[in-house]
Structures are given as C-alpha cells and as structure tokens.
PDB file of N, CA and C in Angstrom:
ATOM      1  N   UNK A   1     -13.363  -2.565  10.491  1.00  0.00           N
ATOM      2  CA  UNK A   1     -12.201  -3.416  10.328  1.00  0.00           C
ATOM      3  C   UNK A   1     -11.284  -3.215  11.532  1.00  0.00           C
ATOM      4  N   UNK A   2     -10.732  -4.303  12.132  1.00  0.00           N
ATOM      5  CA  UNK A   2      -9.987  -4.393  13.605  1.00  0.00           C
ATOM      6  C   UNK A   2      -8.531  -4.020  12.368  1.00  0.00           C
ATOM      7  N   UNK A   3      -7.631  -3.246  13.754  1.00  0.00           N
ATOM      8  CA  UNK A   3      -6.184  -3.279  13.719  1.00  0.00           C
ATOM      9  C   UNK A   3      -5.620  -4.166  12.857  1.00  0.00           C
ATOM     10  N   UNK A   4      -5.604  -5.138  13.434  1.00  0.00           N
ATOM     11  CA  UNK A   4      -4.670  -6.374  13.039  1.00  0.00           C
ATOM     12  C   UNK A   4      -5.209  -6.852  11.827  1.00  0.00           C
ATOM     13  N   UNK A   5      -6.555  -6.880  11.288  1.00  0.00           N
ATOM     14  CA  UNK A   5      -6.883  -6.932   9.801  1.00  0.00           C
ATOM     15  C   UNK A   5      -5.920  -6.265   8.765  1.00  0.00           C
ATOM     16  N   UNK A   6      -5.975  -4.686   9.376  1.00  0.00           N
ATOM     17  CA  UNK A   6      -5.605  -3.525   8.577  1.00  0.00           C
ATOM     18  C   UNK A   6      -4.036  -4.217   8.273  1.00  0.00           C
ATOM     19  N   UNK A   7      -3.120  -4.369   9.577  1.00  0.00           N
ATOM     20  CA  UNK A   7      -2.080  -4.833   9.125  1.00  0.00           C
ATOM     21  C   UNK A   7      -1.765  -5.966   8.325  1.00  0.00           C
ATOM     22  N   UNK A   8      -2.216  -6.800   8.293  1.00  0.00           N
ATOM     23  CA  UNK A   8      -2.628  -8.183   7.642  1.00  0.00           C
ATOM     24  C   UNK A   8      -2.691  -7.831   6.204  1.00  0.00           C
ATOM     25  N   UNK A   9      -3.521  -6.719   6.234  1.00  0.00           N
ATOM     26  CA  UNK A   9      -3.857  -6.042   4.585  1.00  0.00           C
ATOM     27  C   UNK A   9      -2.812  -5.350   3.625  1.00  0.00           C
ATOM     28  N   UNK A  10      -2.225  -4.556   4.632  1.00  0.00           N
ATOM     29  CA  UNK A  10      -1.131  -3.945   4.908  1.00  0.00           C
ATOM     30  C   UNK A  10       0.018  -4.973   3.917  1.00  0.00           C
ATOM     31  N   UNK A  11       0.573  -5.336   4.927  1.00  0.00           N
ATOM     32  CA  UNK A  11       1.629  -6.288   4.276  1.00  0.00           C
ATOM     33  C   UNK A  11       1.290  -7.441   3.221  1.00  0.00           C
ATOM     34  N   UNK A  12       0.139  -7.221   2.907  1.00  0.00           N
ATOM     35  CA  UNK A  12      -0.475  -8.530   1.723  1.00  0.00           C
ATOM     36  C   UNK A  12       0.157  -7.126   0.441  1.00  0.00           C
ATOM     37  N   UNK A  13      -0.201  -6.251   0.676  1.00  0.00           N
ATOM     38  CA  UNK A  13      -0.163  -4.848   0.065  1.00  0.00           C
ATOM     39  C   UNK A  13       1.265  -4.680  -0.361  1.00  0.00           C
ATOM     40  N   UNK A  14       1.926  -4.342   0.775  1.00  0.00           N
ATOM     41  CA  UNK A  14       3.782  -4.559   0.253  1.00  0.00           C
ATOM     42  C   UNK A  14       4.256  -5.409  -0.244  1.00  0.00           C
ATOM     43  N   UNK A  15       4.039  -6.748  -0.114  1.00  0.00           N
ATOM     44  CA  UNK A  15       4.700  -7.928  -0.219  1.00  0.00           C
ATOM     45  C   UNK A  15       4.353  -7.756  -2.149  1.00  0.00           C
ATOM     46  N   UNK A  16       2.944  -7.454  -2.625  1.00  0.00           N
ATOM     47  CA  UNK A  16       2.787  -7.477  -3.774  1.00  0.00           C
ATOM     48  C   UNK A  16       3.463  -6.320  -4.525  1.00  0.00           C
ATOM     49  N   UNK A  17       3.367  -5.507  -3.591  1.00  0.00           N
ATOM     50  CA  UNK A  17       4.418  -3.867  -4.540  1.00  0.00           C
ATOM     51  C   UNK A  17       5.934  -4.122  -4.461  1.00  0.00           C
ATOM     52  N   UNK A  18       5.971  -5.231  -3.568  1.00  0.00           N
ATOM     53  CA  UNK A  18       7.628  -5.070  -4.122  1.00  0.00           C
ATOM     54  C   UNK A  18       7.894  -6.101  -4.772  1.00  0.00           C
ATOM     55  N   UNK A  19       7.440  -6.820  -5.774  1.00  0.00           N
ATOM     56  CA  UNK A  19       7.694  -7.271  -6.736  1.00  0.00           C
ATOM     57  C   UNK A  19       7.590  -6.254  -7.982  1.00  0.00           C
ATOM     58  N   UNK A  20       6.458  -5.310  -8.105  1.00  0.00           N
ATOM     59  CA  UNK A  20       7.402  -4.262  -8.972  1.00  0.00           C
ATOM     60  C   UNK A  20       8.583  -3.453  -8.915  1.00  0.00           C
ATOM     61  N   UNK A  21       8.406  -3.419  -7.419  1.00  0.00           N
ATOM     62  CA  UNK A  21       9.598  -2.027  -6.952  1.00  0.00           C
ATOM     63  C   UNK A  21      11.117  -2.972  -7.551  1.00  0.00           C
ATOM     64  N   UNK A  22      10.838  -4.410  -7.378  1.00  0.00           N
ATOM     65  CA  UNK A  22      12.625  -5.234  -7.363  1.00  0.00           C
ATOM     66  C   UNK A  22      12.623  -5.528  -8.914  1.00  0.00           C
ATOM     67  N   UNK A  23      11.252  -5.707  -9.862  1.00  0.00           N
ATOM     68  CA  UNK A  23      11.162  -5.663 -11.107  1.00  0.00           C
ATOM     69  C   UNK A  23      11.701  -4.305 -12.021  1.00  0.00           C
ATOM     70  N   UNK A  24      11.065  -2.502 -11.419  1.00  0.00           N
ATOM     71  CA  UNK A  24      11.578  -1.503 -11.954  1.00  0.00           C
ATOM     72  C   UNK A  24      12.862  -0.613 -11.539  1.00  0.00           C
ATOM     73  N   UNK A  25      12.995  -0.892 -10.091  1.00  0.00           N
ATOM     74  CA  UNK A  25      14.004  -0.410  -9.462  1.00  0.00           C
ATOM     75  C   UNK A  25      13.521   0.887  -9.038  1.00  0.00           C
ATOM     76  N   UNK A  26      12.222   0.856  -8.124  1.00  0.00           N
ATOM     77  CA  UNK A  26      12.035   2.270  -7.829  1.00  0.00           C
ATOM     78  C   UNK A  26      10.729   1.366  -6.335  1.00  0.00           C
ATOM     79  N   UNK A  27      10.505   2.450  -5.654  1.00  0.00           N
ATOM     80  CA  UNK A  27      10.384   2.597  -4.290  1.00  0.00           C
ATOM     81  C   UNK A  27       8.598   2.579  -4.742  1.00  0.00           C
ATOM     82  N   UNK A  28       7.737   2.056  -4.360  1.00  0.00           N
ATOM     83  CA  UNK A  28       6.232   2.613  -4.812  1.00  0.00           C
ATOM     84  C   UNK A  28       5.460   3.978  -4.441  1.00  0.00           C
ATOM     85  N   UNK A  29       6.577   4.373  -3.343  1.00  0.00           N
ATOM     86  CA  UNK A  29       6.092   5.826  -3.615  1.00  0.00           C
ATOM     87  C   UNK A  29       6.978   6.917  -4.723  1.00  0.00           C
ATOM     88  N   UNK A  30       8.306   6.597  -5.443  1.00  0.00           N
ATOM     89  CA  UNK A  30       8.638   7.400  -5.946  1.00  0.00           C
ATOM     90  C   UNK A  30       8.056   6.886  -7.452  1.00  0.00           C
ATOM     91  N   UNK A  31       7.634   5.498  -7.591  1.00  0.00           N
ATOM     92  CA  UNK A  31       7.088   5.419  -8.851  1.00  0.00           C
ATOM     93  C   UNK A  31       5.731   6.037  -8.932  1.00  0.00           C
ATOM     94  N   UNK A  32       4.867   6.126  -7.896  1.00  0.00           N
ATOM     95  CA  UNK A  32       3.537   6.748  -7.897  1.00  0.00           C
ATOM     96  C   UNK A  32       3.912   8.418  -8.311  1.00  0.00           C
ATOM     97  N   UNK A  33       4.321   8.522  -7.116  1.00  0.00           N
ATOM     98  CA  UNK A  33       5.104  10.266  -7.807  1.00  0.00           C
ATOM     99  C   UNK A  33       5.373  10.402  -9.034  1.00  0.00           C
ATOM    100  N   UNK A  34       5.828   9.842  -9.429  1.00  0.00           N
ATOM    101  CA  UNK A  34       7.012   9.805 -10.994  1.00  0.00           C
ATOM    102  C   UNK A  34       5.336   9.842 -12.147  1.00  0.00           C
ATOM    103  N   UNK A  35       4.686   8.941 -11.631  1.00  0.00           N
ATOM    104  CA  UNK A  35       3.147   8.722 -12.444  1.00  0.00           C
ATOM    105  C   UNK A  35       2.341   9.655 -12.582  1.00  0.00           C
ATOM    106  N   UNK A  36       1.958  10.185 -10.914  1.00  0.00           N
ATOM    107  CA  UNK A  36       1.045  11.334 -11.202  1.00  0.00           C
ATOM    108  C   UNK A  36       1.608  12.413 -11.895  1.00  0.00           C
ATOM    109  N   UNK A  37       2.919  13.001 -11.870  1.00  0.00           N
ATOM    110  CA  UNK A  37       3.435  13.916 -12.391  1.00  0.00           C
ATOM    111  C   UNK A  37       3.723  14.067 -13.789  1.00  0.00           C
ATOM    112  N   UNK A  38       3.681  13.165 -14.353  1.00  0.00           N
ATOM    113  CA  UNK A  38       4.282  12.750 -15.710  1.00  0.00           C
ATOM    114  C   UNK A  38       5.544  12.551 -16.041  1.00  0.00           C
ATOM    115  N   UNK A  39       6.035  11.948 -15.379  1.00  0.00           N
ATOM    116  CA  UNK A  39       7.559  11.650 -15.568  1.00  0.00           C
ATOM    117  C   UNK A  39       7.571  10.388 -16.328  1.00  0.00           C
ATOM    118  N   UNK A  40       6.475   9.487 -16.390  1.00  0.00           N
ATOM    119  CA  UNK A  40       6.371   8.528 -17.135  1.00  0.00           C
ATOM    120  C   UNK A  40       5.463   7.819 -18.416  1.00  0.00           C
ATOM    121  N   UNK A  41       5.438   9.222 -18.792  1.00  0.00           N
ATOM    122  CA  UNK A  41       4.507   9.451 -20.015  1.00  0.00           C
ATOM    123  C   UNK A  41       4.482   8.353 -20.795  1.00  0.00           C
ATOM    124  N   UNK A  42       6.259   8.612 -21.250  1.00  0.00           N
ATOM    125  CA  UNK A  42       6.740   7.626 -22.407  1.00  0.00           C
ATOM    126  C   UNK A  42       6.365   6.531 -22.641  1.00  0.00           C
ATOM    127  N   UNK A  43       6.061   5.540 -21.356  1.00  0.00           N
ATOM    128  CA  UNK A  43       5.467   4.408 -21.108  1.00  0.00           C
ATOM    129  C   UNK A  43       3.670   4.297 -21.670  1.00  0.00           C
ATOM    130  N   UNK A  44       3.097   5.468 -21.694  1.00  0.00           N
ATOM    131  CA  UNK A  44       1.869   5.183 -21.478  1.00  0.00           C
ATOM    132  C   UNK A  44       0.974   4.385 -22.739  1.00  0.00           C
ATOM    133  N   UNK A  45       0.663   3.519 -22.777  1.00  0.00           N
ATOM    134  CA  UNK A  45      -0.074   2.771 -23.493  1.00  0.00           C
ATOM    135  C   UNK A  45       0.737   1.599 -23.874  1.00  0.00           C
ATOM    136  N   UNK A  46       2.250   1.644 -23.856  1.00  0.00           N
ATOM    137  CA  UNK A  46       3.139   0.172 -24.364  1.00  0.00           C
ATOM    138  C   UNK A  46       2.819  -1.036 -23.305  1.00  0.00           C
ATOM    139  N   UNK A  47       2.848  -2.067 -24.268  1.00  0.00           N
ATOM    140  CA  UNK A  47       2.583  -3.049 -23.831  1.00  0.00           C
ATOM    141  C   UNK A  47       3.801  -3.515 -22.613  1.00  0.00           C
ATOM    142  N   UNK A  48       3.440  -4.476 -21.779  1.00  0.00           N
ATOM    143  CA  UNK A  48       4.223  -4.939 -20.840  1.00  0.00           C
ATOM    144  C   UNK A  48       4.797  -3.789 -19.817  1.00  0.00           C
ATOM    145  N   UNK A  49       4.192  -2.609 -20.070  1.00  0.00           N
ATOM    146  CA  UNK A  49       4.286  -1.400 -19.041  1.00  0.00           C
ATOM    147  C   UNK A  49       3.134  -1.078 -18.565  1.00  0.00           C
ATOM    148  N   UNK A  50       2.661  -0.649 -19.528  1.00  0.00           N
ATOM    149  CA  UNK A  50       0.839  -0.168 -18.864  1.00  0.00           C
ATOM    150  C   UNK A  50       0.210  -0.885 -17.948  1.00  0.00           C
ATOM    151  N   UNK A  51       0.417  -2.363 -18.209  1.00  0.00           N
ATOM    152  CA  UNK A  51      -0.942  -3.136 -17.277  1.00  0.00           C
ATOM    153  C   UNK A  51       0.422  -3.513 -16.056  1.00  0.00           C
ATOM    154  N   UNK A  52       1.308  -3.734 -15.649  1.00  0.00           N
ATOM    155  CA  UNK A  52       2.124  -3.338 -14.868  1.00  0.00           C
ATOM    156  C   UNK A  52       1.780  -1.991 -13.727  1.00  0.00           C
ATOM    157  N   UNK A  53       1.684  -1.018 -14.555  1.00  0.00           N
ATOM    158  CA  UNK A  53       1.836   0.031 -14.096  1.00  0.00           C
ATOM    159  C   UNK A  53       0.395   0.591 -13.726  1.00  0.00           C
ATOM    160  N   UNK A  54      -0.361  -0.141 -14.197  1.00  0.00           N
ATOM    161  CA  UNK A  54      -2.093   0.398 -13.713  1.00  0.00           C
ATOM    162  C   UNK A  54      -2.215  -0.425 -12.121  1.00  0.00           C
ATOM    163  N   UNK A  55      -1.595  -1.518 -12.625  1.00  0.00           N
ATOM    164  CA  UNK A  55      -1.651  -2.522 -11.611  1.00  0.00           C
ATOM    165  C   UNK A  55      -1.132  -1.651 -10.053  1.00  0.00           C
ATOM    166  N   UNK A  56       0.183  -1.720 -10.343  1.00  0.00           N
ATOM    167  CA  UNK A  56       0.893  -0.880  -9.005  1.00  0.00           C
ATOM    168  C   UNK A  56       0.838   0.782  -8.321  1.00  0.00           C
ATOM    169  N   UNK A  57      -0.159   1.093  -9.768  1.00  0.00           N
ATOM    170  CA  UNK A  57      -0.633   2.409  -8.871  1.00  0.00           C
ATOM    171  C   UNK A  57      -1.862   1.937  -8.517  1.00  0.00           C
ATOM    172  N   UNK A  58      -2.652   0.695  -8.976  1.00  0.00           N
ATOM    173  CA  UNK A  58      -3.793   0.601  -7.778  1.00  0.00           C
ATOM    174  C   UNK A  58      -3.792  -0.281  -6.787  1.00  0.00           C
ATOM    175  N   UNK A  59      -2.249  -1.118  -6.268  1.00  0.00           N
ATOM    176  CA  UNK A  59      -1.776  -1.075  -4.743  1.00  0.00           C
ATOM    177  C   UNK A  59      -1.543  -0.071  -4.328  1.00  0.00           C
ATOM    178  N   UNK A  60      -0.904   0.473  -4.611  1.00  0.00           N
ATOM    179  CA  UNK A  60      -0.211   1.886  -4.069  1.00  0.00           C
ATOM    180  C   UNK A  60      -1.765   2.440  -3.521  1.00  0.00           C
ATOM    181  N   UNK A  61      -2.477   2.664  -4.294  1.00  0.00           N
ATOM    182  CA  UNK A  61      -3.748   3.331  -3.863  1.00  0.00           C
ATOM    183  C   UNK A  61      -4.670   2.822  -2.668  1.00  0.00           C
ATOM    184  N   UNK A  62      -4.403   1.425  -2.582  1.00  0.00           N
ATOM    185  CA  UNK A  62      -5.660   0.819  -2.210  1.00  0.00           C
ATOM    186  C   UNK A  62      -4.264   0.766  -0.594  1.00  0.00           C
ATOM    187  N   UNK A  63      -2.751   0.901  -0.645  1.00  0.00           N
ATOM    188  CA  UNK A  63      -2.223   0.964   0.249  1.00  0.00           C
ATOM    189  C   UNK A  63      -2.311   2.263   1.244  1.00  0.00           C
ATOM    190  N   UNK A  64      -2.250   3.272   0.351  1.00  0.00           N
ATOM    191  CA  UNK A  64      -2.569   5.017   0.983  1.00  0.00           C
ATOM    192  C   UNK A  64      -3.631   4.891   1.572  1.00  0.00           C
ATOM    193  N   UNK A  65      -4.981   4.502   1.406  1.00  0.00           N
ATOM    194  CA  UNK A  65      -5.981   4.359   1.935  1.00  0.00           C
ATOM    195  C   UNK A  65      -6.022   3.103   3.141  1.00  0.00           C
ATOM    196  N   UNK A  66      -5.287   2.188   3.068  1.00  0.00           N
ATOM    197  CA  UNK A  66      -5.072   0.970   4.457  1.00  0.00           C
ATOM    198  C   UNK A  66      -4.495   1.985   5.061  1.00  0.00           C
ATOM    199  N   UNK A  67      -3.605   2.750   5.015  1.00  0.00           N
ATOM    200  CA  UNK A  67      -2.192   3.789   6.179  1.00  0.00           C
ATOM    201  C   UNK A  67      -3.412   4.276   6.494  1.00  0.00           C
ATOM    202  N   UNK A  68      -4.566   5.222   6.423  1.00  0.00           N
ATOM    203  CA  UNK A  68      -4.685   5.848   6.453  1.00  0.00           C
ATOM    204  C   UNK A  68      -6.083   5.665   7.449  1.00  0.00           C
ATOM    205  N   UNK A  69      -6.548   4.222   7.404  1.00  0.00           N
ATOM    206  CA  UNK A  69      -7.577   3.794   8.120  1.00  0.00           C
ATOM    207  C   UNK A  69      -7.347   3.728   9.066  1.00  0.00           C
ATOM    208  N   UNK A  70      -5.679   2.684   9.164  1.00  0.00           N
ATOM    209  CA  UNK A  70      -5.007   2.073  10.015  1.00  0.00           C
ATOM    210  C   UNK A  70      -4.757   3.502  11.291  1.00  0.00           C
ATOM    211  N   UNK A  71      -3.651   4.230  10.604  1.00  0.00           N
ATOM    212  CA  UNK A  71      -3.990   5.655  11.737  1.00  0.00           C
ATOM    213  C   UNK A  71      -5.129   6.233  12.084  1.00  0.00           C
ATOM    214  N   UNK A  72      -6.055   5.728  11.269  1.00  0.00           N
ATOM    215  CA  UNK A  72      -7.349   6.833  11.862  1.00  0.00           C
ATOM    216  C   UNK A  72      -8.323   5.832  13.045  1.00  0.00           C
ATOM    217  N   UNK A  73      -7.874   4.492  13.059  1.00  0.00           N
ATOM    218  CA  UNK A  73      -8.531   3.300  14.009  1.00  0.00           C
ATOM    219  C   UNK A  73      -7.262   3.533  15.319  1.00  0.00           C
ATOM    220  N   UNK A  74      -6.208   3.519  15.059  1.00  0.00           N
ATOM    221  CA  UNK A  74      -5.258   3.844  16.100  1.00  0.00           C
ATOM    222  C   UNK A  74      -5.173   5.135  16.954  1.00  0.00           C
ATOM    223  N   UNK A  75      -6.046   6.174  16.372  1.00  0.00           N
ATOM    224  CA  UNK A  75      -6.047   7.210  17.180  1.00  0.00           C
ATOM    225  C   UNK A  75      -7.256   7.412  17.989  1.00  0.00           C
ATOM    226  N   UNK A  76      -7.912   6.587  17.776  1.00  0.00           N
ATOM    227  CA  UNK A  76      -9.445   6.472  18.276  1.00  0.00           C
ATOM    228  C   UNK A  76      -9.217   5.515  19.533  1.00  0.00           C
ATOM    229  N   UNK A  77      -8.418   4.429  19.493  1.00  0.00           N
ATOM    230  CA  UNK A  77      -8.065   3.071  20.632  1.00  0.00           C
ATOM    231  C   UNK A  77      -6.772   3.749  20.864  1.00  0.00           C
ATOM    232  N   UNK A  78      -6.793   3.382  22.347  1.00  0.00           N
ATOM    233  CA  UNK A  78      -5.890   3.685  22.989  1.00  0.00           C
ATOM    234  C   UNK A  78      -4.663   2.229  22.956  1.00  0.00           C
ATOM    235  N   UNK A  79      -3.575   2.579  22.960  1.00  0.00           N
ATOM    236  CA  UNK A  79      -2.419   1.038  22.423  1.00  0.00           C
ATOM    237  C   UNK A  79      -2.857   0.217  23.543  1.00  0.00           C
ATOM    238  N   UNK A  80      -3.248   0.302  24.649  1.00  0.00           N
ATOM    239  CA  UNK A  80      -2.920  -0.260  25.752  1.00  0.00           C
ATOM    240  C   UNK A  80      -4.250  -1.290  25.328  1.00  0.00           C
ATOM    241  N   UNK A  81      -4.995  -0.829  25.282  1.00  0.00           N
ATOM    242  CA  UNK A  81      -7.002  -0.807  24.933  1.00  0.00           C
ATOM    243  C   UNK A  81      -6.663  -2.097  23.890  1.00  0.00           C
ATOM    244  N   UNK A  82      -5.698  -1.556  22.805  1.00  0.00           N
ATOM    245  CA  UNK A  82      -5.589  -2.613  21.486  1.00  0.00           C
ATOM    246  C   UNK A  82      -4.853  -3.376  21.778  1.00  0.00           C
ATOM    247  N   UNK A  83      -3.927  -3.507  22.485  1.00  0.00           N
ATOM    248  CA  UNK A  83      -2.677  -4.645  23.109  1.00  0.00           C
ATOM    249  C   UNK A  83      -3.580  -5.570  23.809  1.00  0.00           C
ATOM    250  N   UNK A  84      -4.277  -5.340  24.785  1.00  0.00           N
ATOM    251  CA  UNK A  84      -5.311  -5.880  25.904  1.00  0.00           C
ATOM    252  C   UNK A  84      -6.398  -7.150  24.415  1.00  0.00           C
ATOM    253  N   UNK A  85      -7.256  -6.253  23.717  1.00  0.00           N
ATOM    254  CA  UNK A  85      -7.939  -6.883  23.000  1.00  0.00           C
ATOM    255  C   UNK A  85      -7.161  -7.749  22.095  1.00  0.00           C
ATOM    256  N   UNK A  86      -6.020  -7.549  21.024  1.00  0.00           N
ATOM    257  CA  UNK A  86      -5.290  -8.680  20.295  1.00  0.00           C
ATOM    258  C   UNK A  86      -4.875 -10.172  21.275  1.00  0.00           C
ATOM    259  N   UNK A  87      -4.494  -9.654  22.474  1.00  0.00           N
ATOM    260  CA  UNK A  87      -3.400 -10.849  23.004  1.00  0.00           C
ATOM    261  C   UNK A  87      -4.580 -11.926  23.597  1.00  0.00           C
ATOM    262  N   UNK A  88      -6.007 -11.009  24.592  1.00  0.00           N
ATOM    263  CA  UNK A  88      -7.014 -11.945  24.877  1.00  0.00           C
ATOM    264  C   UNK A  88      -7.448 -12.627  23.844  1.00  0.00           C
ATOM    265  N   UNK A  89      -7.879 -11.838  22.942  1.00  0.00           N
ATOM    266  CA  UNK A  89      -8.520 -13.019  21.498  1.00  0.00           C
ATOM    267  C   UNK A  89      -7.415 -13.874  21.027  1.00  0.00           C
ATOM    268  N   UNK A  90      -5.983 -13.929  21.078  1.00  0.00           N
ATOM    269  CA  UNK A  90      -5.071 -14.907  20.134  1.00  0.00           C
ATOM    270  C   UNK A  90      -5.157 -15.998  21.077  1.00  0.00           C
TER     271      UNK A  90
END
C-alpha cells in the first residue's frame, strides 16, 4: 500500500470516529482507554451502546494499525523519494 493510500485511509478513519467522539464527548483514544480498562463496564451489553461501541473500538483499531503502517512505509522512503513519486504521478 503507497503513502497516500494510507492517508486516504487514514482520514476515511477519523472522519468516521468523530462522529462518535461529537456523539459521546470523548477523544477515540481516551474512549478506547476508558474500554480496555474497564471504565465502561456499565455499558456492556445495553442496547444503543454496545453496537456503537464495538463499532468505534474497531476504527480505533483498524486506525492504530493504518499509524502504524503509515510510519513503518515512511521510514523505509526517504520524504524527498515520496514527494518526487506523489507529485510525478498526480
């Protein structure tokens, strides 16, 4: 997967988590936190929370893993290398 995919993916990724984040009032990494830890037990199985909340910890997930490609393709290409290849192909 090229750079500019990843970002593409990227922000398809945010754009959908922050409709929970402006729906619960929390950041998708402090609601992921808040999840794995159990801070949000109370919720677990009620309706109109759960499938919400399965939902946005598996952006969140599928986002940790885009960051994580994304830096690991960026440290391999040099910026100059990836600047050169985006601007010839657009």
């Amino acid at each position: 997967m090229e750079l500019k995919d990843l970002i593409r993916e990227i922000h398809q990724l945010e754009w959908q988590m922050r409709a929970y984040e402006d729906k619960y009032g929390l950041l998708s990494r402090d609601f992921y936190e808040a999840l794995q830890t159990g801070e949000l037990a109370e919720f677990d199985g009620e309706e109109g929370y759960h499938l919400d909340f399965l939902e946005w910890a598996g952006l969140y997930q599928i986002w940790l893993d885009r960051q994580r490609a994304y830096q690991e393709l960026l440290r391999k290409q040099p910026f100059a290398e990836h600047i050169h290849r985006v601007t010839m192909v657009a």
